[in-house]
N, C-alpha and C. Protein backbone atom coordinates (compact mmCIF):
# COMPACT_ATOMS: atom_id res chain seq x y z
N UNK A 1 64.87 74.67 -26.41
CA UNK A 1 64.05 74.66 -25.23
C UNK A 1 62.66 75.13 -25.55
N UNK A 2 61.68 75.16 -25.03
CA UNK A 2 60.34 74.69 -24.62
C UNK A 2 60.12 75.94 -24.26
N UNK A 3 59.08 76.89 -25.22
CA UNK A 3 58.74 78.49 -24.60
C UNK A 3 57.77 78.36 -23.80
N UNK A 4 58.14 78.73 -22.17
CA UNK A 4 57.08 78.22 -20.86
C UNK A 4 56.15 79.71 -20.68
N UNK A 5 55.63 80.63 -21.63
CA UNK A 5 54.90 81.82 -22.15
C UNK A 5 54.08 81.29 -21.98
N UNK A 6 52.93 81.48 -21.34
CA UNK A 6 51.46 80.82 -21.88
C UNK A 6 50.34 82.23 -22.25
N UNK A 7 50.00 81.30 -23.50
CA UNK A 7 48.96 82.50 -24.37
C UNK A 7 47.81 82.82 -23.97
N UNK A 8 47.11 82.15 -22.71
CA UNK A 8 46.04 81.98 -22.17
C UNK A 8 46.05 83.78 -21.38
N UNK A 9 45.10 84.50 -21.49
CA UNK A 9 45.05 85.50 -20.56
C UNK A 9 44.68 85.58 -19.60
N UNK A 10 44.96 86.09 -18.29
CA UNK A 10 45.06 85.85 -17.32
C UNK A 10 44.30 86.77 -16.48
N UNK A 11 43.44 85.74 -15.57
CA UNK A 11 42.18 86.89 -15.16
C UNK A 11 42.71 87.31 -13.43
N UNK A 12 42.70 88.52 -12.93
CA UNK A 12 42.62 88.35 -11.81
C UNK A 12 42.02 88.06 -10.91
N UNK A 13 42.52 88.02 -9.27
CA UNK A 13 41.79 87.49 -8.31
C UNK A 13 40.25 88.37 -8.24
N UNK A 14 40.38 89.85 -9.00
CA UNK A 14 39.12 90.49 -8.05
C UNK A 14 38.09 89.90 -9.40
N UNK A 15 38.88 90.10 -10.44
CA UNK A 15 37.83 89.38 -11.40
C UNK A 15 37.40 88.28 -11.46
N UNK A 16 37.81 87.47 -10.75
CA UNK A 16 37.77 85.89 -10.77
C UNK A 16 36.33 86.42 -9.68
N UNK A 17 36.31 86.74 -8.75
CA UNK A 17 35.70 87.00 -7.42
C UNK A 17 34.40 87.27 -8.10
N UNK A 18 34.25 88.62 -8.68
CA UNK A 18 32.98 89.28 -9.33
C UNK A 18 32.64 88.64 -10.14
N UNK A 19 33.22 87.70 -11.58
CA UNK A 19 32.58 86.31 -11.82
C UNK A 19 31.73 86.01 -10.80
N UNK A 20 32.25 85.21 -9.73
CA UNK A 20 31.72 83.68 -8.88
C UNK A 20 30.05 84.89 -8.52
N UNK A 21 30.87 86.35 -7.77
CA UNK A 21 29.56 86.51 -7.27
C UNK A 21 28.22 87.44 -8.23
N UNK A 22 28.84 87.25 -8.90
CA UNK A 22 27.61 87.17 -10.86
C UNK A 22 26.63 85.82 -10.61
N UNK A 23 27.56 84.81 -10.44
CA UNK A 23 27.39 83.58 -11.39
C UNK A 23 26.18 83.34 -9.67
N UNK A 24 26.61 83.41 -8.44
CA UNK A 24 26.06 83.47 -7.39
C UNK A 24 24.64 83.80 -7.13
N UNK A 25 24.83 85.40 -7.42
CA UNK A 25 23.52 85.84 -7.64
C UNK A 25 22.86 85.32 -8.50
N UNK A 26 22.91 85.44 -9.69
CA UNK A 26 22.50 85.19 -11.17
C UNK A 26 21.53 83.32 -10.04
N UNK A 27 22.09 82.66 -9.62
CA UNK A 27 21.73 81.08 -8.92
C UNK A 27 20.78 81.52 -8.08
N UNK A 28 21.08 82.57 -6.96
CA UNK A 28 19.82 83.29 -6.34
C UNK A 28 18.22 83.34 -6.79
N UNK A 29 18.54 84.33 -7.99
CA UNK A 29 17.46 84.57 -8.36
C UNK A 29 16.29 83.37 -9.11
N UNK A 30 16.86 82.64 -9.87
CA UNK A 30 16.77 81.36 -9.99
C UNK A 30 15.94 80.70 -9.47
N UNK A 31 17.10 80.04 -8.03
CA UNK A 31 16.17 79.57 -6.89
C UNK A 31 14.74 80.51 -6.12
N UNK A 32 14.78 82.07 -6.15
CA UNK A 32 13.90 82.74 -5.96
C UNK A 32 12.56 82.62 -6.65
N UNK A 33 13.03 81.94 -8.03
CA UNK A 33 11.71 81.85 -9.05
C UNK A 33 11.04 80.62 -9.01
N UNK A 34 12.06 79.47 -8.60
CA UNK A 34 11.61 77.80 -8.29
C UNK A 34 11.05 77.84 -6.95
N UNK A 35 11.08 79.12 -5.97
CA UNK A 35 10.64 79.04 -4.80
C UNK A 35 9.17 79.47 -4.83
N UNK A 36 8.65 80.40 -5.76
CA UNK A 36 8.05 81.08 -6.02
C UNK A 36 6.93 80.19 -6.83
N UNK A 37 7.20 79.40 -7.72
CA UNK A 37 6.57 78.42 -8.63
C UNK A 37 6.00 77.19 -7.73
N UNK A 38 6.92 76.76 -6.72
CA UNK A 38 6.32 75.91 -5.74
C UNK A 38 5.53 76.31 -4.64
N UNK A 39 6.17 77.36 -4.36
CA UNK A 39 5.05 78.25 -3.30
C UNK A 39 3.05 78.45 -4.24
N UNK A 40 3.31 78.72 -5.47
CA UNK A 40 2.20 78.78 -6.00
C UNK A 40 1.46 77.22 -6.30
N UNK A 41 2.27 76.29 -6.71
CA UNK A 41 1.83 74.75 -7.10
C UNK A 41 1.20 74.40 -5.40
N UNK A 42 1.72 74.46 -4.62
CA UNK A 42 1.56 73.90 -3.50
C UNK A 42 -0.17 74.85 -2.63
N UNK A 43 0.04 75.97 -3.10
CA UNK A 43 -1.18 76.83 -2.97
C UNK A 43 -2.37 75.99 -3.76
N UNK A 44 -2.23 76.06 -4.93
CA UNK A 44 -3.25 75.23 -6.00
C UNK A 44 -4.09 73.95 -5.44
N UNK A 45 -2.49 73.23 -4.99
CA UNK A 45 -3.30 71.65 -4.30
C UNK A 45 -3.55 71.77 -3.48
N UNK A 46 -3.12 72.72 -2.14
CA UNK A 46 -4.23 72.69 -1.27
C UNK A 46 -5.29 72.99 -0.95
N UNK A 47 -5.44 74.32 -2.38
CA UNK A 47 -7.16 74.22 -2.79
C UNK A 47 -8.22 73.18 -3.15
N UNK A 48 -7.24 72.40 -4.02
CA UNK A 48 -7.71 71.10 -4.65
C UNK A 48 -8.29 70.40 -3.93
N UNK A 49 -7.47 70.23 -2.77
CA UNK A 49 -7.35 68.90 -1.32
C UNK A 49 -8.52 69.47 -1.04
N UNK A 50 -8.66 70.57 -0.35
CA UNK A 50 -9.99 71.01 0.34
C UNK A 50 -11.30 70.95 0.07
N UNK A 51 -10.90 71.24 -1.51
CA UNK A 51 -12.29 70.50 -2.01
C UNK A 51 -12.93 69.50 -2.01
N UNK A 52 -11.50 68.54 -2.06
CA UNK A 52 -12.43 67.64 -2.46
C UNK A 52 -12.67 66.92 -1.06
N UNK A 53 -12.13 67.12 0.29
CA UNK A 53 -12.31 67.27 1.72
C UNK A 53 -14.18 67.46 2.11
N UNK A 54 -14.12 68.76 1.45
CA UNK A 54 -15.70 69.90 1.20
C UNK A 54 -16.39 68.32 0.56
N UNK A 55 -15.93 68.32 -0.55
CA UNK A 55 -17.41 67.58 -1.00
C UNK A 55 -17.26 66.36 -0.34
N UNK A 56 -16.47 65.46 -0.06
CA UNK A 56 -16.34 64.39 0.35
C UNK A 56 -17.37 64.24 2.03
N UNK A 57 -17.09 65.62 2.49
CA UNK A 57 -17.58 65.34 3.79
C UNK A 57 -19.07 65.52 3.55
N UNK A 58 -19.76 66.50 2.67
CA UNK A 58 -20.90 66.78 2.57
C UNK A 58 -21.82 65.50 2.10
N UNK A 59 -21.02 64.21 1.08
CA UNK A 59 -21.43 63.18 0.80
C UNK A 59 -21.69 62.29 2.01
N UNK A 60 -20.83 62.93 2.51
CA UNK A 60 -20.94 61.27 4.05
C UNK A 60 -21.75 61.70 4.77
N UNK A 61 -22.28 63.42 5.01
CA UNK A 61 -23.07 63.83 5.64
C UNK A 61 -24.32 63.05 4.91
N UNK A 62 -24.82 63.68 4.02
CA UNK A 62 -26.04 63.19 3.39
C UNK A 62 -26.36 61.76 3.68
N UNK A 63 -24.97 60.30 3.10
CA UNK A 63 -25.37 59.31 3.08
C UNK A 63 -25.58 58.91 4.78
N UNK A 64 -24.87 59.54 5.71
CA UNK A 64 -25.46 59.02 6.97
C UNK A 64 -27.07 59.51 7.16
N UNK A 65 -27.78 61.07 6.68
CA UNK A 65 -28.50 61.34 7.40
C UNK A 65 -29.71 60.23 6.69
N UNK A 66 -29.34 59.84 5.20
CA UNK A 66 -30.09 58.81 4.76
C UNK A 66 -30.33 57.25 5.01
N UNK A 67 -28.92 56.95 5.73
CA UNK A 67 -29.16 55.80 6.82
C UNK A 67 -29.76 55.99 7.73
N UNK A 68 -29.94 56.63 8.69
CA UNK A 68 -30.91 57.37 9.60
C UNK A 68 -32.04 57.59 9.28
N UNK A 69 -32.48 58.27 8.18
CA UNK A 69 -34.11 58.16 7.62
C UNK A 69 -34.92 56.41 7.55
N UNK A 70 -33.97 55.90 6.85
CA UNK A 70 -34.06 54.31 6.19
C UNK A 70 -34.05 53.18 7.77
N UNK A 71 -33.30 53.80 8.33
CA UNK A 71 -33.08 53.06 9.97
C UNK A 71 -34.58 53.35 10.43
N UNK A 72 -34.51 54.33 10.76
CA UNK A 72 -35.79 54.63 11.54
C UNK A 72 -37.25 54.32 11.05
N UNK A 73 -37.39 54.01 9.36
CA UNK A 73 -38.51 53.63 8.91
C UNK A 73 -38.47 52.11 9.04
N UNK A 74 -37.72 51.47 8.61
CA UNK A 74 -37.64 49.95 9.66
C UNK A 74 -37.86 49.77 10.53
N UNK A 75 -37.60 50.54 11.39
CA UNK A 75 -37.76 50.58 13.20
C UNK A 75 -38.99 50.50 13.13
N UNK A 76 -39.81 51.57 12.94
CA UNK A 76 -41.41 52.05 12.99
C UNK A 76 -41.90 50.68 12.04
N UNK A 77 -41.52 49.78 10.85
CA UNK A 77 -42.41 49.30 10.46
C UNK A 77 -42.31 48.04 11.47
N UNK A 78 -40.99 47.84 12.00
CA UNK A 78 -41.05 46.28 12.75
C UNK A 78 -42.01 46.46 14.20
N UNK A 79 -42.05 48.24 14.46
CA UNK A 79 -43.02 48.22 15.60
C UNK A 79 -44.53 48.23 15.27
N UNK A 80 -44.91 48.51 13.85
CA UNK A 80 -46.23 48.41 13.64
C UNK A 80 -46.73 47.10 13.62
N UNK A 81 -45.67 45.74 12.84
CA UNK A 81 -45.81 44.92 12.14
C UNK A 81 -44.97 43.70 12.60
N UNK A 82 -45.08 43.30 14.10
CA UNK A 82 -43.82 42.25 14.81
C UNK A 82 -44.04 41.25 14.37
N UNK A 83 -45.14 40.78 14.15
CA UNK A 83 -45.69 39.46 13.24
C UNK A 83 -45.10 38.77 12.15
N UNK A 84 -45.33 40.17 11.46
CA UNK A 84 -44.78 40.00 10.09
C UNK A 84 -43.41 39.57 9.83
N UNK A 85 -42.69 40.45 10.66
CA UNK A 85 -41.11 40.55 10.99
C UNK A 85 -40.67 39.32 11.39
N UNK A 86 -41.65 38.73 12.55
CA UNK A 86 -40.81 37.04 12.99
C UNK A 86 -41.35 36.19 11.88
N UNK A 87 -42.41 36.34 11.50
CA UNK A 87 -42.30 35.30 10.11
C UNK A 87 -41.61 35.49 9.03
N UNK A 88 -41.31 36.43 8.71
CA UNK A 88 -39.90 36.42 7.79
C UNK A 88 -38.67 35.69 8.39
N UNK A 89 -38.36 36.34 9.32
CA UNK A 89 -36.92 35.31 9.90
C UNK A 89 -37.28 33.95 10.00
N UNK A 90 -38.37 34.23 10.51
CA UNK A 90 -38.65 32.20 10.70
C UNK A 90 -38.59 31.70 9.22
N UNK A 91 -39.20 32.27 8.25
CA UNK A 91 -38.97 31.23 6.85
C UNK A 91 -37.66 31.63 6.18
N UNK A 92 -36.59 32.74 6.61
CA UNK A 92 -35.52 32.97 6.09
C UNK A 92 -34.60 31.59 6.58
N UNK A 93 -34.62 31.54 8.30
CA UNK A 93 -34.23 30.37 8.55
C UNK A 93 -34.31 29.31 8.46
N UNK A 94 -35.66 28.95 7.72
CA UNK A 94 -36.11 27.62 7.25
C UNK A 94 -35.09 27.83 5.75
N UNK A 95 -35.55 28.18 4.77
CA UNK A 95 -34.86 28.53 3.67
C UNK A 95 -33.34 28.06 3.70
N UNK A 96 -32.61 29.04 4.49
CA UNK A 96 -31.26 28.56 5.03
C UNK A 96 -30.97 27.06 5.71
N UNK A 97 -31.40 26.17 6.36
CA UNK A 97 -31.77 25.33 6.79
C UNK A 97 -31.54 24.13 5.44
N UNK A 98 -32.86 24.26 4.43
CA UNK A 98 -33.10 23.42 3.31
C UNK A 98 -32.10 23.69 2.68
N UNK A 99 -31.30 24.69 2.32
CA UNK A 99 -30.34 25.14 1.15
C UNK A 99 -28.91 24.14 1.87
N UNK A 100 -28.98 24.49 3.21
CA UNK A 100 -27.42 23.72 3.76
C UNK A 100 -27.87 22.82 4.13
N UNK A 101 -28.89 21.23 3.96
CA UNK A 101 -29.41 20.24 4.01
C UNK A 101 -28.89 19.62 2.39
N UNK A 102 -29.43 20.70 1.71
CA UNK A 102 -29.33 20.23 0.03
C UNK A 102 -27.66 20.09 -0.38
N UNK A 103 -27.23 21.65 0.19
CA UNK A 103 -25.69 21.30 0.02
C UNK A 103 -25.04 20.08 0.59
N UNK A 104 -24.85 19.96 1.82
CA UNK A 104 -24.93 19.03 2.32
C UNK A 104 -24.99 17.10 1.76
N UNK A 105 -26.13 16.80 1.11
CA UNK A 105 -26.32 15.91 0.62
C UNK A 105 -25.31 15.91 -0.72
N UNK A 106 -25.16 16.82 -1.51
CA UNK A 106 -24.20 16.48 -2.67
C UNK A 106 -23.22 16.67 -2.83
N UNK A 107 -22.42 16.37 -1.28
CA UNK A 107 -21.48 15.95 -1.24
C UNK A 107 -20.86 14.77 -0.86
N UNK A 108 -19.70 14.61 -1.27
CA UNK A 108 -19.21 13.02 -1.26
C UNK A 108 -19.52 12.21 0.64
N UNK A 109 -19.96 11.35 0.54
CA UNK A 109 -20.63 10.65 1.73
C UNK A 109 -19.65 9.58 2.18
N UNK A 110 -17.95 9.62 1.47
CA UNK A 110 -17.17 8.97 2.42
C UNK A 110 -16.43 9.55 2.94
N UNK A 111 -16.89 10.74 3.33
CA UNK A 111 -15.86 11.47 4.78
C UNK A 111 -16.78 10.84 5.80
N UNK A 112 -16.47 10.99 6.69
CA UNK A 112 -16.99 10.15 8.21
C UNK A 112 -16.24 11.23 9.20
N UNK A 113 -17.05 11.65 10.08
CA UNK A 113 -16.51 12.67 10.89
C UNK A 113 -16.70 11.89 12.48
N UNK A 114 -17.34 10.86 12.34
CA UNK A 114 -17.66 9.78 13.60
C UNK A 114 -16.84 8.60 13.26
């Protein structure tokens, strides 16, 4: 017969217990330090973010107040200078005019739209 002895030693329940709550804690602290590491990463980028928030807004500030400078000196020159101003459009639109006349012509002349 088959010696049913086993050589394995045999731990008890309270030891089995104080293991798990070793092995428990010991996981605690752990997670205390991955909490701690993300709590700091997440600090970092939202410094990061802000910055670049900060400069981003200070850029859009500037480039509007420089559309605004550039606006308003147009304004003042089309009020010094209305003349000037409709003869430009008038030969911009001539220009435009000859260019889609020219296009126009070199293209194929057997479509028929009549």
């Amino acid at each position: 017969m088959a010696d049913t002895s086993n050589d394995t030693p045999k731990i008890s329940t309270r030891e089995a217990q104080e293991a798990l709550e070793k092995q428990v804690a010991s996981l605690k602290r752990e997670i205390s330090k991955i909490n701690r590491t993300l709590a700091d990463r997440a600090e970092d980028a939202a410094d990061e973010a802000g910055g670049w928030y900060g400069s981003a807004t200070e850029r859009a500030a500037r480039a509007a107040q420089q559309l605004r400078s550039q606006a308003h000196t147009v304004s003042e020159t089309v009020q010094q200078n209305p003349g000037t101003i409709s003869s430009a459009f008038v030969l911009g639109g001539i220009a435009g005019l000859l260019i889609g006349l020219l296009l126009g012509q070199t293209q194929e002349r057997d479509r028929r739209w009549f």
